[in-house]
Protein backbone atom coordinates (compact mmCIF):
# COMPACT_ATOMS: atom_id res chain seq x y z
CA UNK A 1 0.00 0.00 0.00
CA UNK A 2 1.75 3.65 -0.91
CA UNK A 3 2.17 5.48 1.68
CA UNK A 4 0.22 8.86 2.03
CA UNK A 5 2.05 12.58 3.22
CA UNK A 6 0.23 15.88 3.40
CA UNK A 7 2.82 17.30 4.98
CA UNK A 8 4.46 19.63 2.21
CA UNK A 9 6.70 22.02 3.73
CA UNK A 10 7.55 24.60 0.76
CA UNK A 11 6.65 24.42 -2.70
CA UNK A 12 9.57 26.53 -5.34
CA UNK A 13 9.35 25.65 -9.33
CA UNK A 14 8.14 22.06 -9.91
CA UNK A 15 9.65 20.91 -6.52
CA UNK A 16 8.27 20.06 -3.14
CA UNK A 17 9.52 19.76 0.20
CA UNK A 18 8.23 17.15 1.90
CA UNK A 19 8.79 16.49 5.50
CA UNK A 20 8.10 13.33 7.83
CA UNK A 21 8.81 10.92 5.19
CA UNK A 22 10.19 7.19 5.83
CA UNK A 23 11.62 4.80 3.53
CA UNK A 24 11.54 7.23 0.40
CA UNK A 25 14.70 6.65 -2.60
CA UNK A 26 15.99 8.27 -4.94
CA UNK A 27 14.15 8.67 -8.06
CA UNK A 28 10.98 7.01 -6.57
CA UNK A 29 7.88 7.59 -8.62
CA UNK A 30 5.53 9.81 -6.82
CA UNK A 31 1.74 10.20 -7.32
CA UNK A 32 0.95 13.86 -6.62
CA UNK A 33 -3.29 14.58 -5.61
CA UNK A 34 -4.13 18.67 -6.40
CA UNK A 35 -6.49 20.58 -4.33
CA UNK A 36 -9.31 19.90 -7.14
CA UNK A 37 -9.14 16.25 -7.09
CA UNK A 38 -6.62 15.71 -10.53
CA UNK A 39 -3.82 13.38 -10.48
CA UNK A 40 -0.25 14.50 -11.06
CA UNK A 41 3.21 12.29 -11.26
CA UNK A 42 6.52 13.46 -10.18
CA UNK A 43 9.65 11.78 -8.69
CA UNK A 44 12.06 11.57 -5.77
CA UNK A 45 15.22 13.91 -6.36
CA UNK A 46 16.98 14.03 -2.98
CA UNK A 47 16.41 12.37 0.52
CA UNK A 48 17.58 13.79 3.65
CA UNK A 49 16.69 12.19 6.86
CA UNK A 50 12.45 12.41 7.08
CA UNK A 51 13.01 15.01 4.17
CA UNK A 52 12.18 14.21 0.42
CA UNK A 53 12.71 16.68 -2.45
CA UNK A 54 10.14 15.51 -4.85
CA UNK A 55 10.00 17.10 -8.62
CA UNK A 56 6.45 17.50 -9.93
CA UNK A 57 5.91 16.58 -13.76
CA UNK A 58 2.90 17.98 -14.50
CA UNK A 59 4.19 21.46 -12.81
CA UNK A 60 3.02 22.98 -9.63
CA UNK A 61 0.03 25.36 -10.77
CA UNK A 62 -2.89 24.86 -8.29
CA UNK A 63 -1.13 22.79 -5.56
CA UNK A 64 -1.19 24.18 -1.81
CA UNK A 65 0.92 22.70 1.15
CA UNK A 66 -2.19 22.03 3.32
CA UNK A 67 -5.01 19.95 0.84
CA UNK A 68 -2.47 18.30 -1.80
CA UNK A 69 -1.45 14.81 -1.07
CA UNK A 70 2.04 13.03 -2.33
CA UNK A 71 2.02 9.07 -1.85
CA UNK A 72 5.34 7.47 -2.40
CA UNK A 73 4.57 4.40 -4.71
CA UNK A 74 8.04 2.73 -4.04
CA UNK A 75 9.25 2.11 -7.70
CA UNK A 76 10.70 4.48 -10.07
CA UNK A 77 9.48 5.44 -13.15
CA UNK A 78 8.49 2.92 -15.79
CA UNK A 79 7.41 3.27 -19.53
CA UNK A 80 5.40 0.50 -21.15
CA UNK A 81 6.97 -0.94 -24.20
CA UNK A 82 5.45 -3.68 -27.00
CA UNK A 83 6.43 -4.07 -30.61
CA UNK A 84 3.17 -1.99 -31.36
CA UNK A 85 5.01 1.71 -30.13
CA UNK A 86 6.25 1.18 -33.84
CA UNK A 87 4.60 3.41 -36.03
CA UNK A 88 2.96 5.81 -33.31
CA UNK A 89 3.61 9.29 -31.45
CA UNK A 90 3.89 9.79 -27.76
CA UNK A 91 4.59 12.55 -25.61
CA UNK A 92 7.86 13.05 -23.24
CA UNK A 93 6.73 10.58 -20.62
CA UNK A 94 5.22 8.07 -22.66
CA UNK A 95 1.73 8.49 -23.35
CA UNK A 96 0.14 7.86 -26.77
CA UNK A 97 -0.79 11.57 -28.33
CA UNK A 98 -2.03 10.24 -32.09
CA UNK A 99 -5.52 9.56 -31.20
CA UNK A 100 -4.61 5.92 -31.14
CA UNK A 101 -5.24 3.11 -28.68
CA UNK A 102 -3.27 2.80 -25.77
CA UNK A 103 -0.30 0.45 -25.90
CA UNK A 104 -0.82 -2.33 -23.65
CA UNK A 105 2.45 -3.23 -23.05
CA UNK A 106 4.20 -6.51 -22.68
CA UNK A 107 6.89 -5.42 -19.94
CA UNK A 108 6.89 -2.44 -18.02
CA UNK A 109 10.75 -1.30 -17.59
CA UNK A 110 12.27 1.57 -15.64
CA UNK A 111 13.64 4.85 -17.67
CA UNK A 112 16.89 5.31 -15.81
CA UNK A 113 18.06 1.94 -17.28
CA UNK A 114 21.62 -0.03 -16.45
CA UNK A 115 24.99 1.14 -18.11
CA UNK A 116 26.04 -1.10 -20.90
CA UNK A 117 29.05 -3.47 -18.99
CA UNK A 118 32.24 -2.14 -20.56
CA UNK A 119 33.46 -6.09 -20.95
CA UNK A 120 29.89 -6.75 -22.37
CA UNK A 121 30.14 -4.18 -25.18
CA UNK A 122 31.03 -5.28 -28.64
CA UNK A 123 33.15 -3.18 -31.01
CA UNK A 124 31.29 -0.20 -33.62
CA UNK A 125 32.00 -1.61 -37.17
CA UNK A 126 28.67 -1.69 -39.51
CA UNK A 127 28.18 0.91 -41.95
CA UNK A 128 24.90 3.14 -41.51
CA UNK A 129 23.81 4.36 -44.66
CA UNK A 130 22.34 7.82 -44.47
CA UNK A 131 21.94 8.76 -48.13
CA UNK A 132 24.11 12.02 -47.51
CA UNK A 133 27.20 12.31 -49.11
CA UNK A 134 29.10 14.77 -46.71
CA UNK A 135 27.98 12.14 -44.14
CA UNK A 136 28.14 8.84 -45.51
CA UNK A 137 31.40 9.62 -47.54
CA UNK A 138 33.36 11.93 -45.23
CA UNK A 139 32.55 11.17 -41.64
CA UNK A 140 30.26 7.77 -41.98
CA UNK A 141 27.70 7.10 -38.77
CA UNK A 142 28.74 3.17 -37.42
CA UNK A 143 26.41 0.53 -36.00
CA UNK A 144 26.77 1.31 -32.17
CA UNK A 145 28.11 4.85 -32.78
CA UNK A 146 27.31 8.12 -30.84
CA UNK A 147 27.84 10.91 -33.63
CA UNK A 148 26.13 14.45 -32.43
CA UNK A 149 25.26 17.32 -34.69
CA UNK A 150 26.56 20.32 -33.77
CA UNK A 151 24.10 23.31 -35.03
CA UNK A 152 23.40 26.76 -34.14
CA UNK A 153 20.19 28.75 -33.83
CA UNK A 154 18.73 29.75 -37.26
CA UNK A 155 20.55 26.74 -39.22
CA UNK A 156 18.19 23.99 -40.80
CA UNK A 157 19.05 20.83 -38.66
CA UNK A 158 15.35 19.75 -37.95
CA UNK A 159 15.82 19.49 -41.77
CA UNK A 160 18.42 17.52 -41.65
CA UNK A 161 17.45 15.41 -38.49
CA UNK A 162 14.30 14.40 -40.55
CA UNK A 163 16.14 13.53 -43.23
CA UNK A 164 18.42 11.18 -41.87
CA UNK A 165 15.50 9.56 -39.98
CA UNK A 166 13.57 8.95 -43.25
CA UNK A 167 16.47 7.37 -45.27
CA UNK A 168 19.13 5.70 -42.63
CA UNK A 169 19.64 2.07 -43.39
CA UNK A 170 21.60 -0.80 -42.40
CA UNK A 171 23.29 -2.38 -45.77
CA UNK A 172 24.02 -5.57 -46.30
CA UNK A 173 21.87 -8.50 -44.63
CA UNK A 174 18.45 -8.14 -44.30
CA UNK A 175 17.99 -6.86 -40.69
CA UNK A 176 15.01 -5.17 -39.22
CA UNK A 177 15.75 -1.77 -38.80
CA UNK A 178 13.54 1.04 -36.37
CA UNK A 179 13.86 4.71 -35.88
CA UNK A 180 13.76 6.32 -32.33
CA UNK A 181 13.08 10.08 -32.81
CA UNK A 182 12.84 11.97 -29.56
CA UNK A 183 12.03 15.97 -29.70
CA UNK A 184 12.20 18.37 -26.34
CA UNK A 185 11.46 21.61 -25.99
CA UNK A 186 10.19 22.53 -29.67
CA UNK A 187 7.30 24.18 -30.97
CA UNK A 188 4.06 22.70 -31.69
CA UNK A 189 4.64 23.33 -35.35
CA UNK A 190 8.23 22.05 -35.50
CA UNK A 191 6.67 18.72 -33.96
CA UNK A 192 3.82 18.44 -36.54
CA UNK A 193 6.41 19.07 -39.00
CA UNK A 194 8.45 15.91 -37.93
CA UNK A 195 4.98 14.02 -37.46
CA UNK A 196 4.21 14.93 -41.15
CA UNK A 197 7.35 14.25 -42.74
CA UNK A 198 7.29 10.71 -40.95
CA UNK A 199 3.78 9.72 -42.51
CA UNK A 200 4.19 11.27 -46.10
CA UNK A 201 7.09 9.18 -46.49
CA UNK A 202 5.87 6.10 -44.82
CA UNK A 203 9.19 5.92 -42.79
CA UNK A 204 6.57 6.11 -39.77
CA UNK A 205 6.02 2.73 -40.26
CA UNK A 206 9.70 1.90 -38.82
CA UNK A 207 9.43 4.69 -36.23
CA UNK A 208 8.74 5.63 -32.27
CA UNK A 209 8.05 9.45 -32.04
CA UNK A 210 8.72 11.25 -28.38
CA UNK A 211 7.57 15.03 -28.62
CA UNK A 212 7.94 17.27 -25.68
CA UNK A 213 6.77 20.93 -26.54
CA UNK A 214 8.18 24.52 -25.41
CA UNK A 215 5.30 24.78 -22.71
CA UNK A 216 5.71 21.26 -21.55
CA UNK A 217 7.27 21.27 -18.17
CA UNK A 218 10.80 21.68 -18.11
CA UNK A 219 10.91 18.39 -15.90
CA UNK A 220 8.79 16.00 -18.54
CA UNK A 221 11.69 17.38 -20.91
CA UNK A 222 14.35 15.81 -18.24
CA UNK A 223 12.70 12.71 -18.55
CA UNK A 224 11.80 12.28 -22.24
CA UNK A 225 15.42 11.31 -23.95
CA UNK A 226 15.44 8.56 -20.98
CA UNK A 227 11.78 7.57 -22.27
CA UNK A 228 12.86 7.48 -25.53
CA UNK A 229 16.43 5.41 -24.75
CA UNK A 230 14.29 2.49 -23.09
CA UNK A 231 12.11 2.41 -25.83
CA UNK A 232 14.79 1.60 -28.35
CA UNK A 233 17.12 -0.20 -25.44
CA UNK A 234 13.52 -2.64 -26.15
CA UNK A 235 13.55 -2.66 -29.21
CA UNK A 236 17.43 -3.56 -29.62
CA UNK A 237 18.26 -5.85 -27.01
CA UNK A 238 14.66 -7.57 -26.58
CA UNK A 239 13.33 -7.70 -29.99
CA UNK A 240 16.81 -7.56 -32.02
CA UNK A 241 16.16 -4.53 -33.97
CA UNK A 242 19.12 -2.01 -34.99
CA UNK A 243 18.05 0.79 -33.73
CA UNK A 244 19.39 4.51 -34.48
CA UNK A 245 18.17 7.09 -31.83
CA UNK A 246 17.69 11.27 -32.69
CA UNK A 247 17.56 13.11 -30.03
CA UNK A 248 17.03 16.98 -30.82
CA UNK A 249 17.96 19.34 -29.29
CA UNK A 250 19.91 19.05 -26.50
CA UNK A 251 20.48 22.26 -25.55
CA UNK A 252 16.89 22.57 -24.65
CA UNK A 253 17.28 19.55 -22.19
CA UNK A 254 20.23 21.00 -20.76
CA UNK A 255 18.75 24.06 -20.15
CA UNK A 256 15.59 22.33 -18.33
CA UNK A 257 17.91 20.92 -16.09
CA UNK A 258 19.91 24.19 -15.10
CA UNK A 259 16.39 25.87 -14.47
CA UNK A 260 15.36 22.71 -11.98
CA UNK A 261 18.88 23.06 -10.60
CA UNK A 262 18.06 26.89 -9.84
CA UNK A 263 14.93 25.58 -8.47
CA UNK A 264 17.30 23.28 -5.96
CA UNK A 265 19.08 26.96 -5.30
CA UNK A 266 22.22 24.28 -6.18
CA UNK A 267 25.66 26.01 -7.03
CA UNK A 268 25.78 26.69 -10.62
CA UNK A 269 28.97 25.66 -12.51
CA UNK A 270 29.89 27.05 -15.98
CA UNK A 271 27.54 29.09 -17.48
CA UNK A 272 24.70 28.83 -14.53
CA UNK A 273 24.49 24.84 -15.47
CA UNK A 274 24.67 22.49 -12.69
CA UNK A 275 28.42 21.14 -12.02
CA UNK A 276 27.20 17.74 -12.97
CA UNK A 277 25.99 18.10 -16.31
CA UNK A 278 29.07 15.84 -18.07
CA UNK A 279 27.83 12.87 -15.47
CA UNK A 280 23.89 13.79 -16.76
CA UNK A 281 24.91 14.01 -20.12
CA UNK A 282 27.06 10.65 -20.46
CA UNK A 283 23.95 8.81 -18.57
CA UNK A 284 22.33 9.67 -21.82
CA UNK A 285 25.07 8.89 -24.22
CA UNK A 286 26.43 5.90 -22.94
CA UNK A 287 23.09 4.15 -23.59
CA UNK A 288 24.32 4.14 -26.88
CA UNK A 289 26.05 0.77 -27.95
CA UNK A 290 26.36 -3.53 -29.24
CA UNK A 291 26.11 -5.96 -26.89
CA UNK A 292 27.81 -9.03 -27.85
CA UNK A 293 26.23 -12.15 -28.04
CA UNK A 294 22.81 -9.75 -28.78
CA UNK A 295 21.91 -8.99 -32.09
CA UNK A 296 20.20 -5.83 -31.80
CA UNK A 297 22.30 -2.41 -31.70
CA UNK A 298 21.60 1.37 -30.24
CA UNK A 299 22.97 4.02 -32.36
CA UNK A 300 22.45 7.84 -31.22
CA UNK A 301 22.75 11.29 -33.31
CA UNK A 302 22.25 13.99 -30.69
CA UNK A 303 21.27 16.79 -32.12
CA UNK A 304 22.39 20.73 -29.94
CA UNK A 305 22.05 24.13 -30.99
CA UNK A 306 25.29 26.02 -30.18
CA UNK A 307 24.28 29.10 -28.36
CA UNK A 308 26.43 31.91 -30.59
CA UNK A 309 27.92 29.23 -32.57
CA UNK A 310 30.40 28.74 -29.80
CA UNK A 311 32.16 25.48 -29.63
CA UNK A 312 33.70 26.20 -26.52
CA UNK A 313 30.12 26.59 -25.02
CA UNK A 314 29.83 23.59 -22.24
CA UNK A 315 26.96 21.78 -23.95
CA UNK A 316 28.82 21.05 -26.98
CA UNK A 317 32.18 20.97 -25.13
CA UNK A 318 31.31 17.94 -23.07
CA UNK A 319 28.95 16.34 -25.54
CA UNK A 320 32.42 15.87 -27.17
CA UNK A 321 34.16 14.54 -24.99
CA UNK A 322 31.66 11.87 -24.42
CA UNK A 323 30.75 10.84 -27.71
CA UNK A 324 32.83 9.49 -30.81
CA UNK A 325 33.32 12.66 -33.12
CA UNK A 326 31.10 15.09 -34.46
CA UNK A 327 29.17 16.51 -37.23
CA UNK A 328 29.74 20.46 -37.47
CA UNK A 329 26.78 22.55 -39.61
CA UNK A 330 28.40 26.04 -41.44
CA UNK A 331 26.60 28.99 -41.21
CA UNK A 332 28.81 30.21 -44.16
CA UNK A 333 27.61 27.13 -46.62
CA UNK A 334 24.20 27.89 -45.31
CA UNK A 335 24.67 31.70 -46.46
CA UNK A 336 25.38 30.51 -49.93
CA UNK A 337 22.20 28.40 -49.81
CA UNK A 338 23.86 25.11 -49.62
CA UNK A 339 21.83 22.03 -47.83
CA UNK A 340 22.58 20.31 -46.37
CA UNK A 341 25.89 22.94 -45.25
CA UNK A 342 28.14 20.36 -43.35
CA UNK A 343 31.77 21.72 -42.36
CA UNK A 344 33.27 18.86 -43.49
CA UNK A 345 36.83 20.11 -42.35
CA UNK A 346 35.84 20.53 -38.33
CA UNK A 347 33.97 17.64 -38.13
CA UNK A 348 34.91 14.06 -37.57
CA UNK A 349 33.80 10.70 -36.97
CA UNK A 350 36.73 8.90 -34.70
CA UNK A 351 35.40 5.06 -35.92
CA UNK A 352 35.28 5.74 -39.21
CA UNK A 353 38.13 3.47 -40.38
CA UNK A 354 35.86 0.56 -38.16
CA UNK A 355 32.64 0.68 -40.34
CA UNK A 356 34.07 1.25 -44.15
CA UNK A 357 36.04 -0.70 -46.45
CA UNK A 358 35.76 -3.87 -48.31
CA UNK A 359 32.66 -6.23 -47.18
CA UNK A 360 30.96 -2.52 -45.34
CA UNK A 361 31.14 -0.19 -48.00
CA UNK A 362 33.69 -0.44 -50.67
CA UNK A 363 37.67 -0.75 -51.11
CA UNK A 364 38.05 2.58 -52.19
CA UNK A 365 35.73 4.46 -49.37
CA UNK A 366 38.87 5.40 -47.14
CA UNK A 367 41.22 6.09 -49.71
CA UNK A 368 38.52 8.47 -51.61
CA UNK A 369 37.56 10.46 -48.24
CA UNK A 370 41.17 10.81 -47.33
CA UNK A 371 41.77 12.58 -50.50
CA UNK A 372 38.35 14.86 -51.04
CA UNK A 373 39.44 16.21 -47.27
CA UNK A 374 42.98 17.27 -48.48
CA UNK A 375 41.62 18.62 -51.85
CA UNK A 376 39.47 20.32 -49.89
CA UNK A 377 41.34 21.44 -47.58
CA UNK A 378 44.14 22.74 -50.28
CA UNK A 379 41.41 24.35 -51.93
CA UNK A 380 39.68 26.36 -49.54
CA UNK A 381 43.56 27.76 -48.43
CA UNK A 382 43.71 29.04 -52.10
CA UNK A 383 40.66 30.49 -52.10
CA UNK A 384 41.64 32.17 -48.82
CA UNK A 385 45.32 33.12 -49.95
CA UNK A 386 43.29 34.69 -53.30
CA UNK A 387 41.29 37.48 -50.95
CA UNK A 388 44.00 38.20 -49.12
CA UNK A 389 46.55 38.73 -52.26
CA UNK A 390 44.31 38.26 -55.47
CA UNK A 391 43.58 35.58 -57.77
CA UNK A 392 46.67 36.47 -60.16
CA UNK A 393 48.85 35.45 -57.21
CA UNK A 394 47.73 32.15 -57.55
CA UNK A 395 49.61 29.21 -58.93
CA UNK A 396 47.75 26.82 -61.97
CA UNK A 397 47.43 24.48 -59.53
CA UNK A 398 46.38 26.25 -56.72
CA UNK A 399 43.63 27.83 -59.28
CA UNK A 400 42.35 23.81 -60.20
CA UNK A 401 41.98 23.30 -56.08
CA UNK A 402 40.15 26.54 -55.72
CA UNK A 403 38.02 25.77 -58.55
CA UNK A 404 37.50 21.79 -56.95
CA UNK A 405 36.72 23.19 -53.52
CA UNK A 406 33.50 25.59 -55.07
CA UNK A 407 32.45 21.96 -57.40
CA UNK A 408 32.84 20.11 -53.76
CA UNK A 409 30.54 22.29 -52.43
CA UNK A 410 28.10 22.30 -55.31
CA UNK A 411 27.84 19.07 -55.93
CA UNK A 412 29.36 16.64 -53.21
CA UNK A 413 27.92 18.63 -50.02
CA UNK A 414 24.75 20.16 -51.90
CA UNK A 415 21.99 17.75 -52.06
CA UNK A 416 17.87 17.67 -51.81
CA UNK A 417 16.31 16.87 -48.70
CA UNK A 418 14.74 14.12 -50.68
CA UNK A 419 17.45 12.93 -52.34
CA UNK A 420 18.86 9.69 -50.94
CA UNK A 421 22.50 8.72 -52.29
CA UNK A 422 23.19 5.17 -52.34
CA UNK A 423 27.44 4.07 -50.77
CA UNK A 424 28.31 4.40 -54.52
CA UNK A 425 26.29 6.85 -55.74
CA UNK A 426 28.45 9.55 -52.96
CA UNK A 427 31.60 7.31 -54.10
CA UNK A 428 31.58 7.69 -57.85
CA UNK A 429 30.72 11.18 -57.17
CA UNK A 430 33.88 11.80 -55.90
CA UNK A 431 36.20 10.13 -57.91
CA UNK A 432 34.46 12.59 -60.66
CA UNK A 433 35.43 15.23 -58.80
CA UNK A 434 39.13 14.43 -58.07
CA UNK A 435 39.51 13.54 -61.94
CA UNK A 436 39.73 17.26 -62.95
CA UNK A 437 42.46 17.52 -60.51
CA UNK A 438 46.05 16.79 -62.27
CA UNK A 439 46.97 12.99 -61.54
CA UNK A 440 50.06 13.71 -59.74
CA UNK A 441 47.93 15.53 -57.23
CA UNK A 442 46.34 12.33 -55.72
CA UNK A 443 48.46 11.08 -53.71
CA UNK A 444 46.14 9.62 -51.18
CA UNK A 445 44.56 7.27 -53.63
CA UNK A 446 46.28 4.11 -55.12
CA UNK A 447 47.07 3.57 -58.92
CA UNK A 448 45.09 0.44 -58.63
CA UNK A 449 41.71 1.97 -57.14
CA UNK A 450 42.28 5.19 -59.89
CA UNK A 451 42.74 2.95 -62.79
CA UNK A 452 39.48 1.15 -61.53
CA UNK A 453 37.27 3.94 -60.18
CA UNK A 454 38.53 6.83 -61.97
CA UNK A 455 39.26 6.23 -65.48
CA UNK A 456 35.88 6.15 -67.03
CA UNK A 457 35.63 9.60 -66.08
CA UNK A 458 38.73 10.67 -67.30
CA UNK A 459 37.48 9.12 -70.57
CA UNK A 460 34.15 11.13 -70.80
CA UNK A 461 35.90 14.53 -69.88
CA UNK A 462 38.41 14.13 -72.71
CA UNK A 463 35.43 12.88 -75.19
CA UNK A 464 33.94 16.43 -74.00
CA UNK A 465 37.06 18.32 -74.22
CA UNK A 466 36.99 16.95 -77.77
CA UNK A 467 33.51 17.67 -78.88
CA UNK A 468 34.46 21.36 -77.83
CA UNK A 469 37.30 21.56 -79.68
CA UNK A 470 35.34 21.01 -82.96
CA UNK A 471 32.54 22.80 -82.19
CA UNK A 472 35.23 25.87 -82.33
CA UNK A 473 37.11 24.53 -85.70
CA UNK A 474 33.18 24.28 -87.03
CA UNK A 475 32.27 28.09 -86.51
């Protein structure tokens, strides 16, 4: 039988003091019963003595300390999970929001969830398809991975986070394959945007949808990436599903937990957030993974807003540390009204060399990025060196990387939001690219793989070279 308190001490925020309280633990699920008779759900963040500091979900509004009644129900929070969340849309904590039936769930499983065993984890090597080149090609997502986007305010990453949740893929053997898509602290017509996407592309079909809006309380936003985690941590490791999680955007969680950490009148650490947000953060992250001996996997893109574009801002600064690379949007491709406008220089994806190459993608993949980057690279220092002393000052070659950094961006980073690039497609596309370079320039690339990959293209630009060349002797 839960045991029944009215004796609320102070109310500040979503948070009650509760006094006179035995047997209460951390993170114990509360039920919460207003003045008027409705039912409210919170949980247990801090015991002291006969003293529990209990978080309210639903917010405070109309609760007193004399009439409202808290009853410890001595479990923490669960979410109930079946192969039928496939396909629907719930909100932060859970419950169904599409007009649909209720789940009625085959387990019942708490959201805080166990760390993955270090000696239980197997390695990050399968290749996640994403159909974008400056992804797939450059800085390739792994089976297992945690690769965040790094964004800023203004830049089109709910785009880009719909995108790659309507085309991801696992190649190779058939394997079922689910999308986890978990958005906090957006606007209701971001969220109906993601909803609509999902079902005019049928990709809901092979999707969970967690939506937690601006006015949602700042605590349900806390709770909804865990929501979301055990959901796919279900779907992976129970019903053997690969399983890539988006969770955008995480600046909006991490600013929901520095204003409940106000609430606690905690001391702030950088910035006003509380001093453990890199312990917070990596309870989120490291629920990312491969289990051996399972054959299900948990992949996570988290998706953050840099406030200012600042890289050095702690959200992004310890999301980094945490997780295995990351992808960096441009504000300057986005000027020039390229999508989607990855930095490809900045970012990085530290497994990379695990998930490509012969039997994942093809034998060429490393080879190929290597060399884009450093034509890239090369070309974008011309470009630079050309403002700063004019275009005369430039070299021939130095003019043929300049010219090969603008096609890069054109054609290799520039693509449709419903244009899906298949391994090859982004491959072949590249060796194009490098084959108006001069040949002596690639020296990343074998003579083998060129001979192989590259020739064919060499061969069509000197059939059009020729075709010019007697269009001029004809007039």
């Amino acid at each position: 039988m839960p045991k029944e308190y009215m004796t609320i001490r102070d109310v500040v925020g979503p948070l009650l003091l509760v006094e006179k309280v035995t047997d209460a633990k951390y993170n114990e699920l509360v039920e919460l019963q207003f003045p008027d008779g409705t039912i409210g759900r919170g949980n247990v963040l801090e015991v002291t003595k006969d003293t529990a500091l209990v978080q309210s979900f639903e917010g405070t509004r109309g609760l007193n300390t004399t009439q409202t009644r808290v009853r410890f129900l001595g479990k923490s929070m669960e979410v109930g999970v079946s192969k039928d969340i496939l396909g629907r849309v719930f909100d932060g904590l859970g419950h169904a929001i599409d007009g649909g039936p209720d789940i009625i769930p085959e387990k019942r499983i708490s959201i805080y969830g166990d760390p993955i065993n270090p000696c239980a984890r197997d390695y990050p090597e399968d290749f996640i398809q994403t159909g974008i080149s400056s992804i797939d090609g450059l800085n390739p997502l792994v089976r297992g991975q945690k690769l965040p986007i790094f964004s800023g305010a203004g830049l089109p990453h709910p785009r880009l986070a719909a995108q790659i949740a309507r085309q991801s893929s696992v190649l190779g053997k058939e394997e079922e394959f689910a999308v986890v898509f978990c958005a906090m602290g957006i606007t209701f017509e971001e969220a109906d945007y993601f909803v609509r996407e999902f079902k005019r592309t049928a990709a809901i079909e092979k999707a969970v949808i967690f939506t937690n809006l601006a006015d949602d309380p700042a605590v349900e936003r806390i709770a909804a990436p865990r929501v979301a985690l055990t959901a796919a941590e279900y779907l992976a490791f129970d019903l053997g599903m690969h399983v890539l999680v988006i969770l955008t955007d995480m600046t909006y969680y991490c600013e929901a937990l520095r204003e409940v950490s106000a609430a606690r009148k905690e001391v702030p650490g950088r910035r006003g957030y509380p001093g453990y947000l890199y312990t917070d953060l990596a309870t989120i992250y490291e629920r990312a993974g491969k289990i051996k001996g399972k054959k299900g996997s948990v992949t996570q893109i988290p998706i953050l807003s840099m406030p200012e574009d600042d890289k050095t801002h702690p959200i992004p600064d310890l999301t980094g540390y945490i997780t295995e690379g990351q992808i960096i949007l441009s504000r300057d491709l986005h000027r020039k009204g390229i999508y989607p406008p990855v930095d490809v220089l900045p970012s990085l994806s530290r497994l990379k060399e695990k998930g490509i190459g012969t039997g994942k993608t093809r034998e060429d993949h490393s080879s190929v990025s290597n060399q884009l980057f450093a034509a890239y690279a090369r070309g974008k220092e011309a470009k630079e060196l050309a403002v700063i002393l004019g275009e005369a000052a430039l070299s021939d070659i130095d003019k043929k990387f300049a010219r090969f950094s603008e096609e890069f961006e054109n054609r290799f980073i520039r693509q449709e939001d419903s244009e899906n690039r298949s391994i090859e497609e982004t491959l072949d596309l590249g060796w194009e690219l490098l084959s108006r370079l001069p040949r002596v320039e690639l020296k990343r690339v074998s003579e083998e793989h060129i001979e192989k990959y590259m020739s064919k293209f060499v061969k069509e630009e000197a059939k059009d070279e020729a075709s010019k060349k007697l269009e001029e002797v004809n007039v």
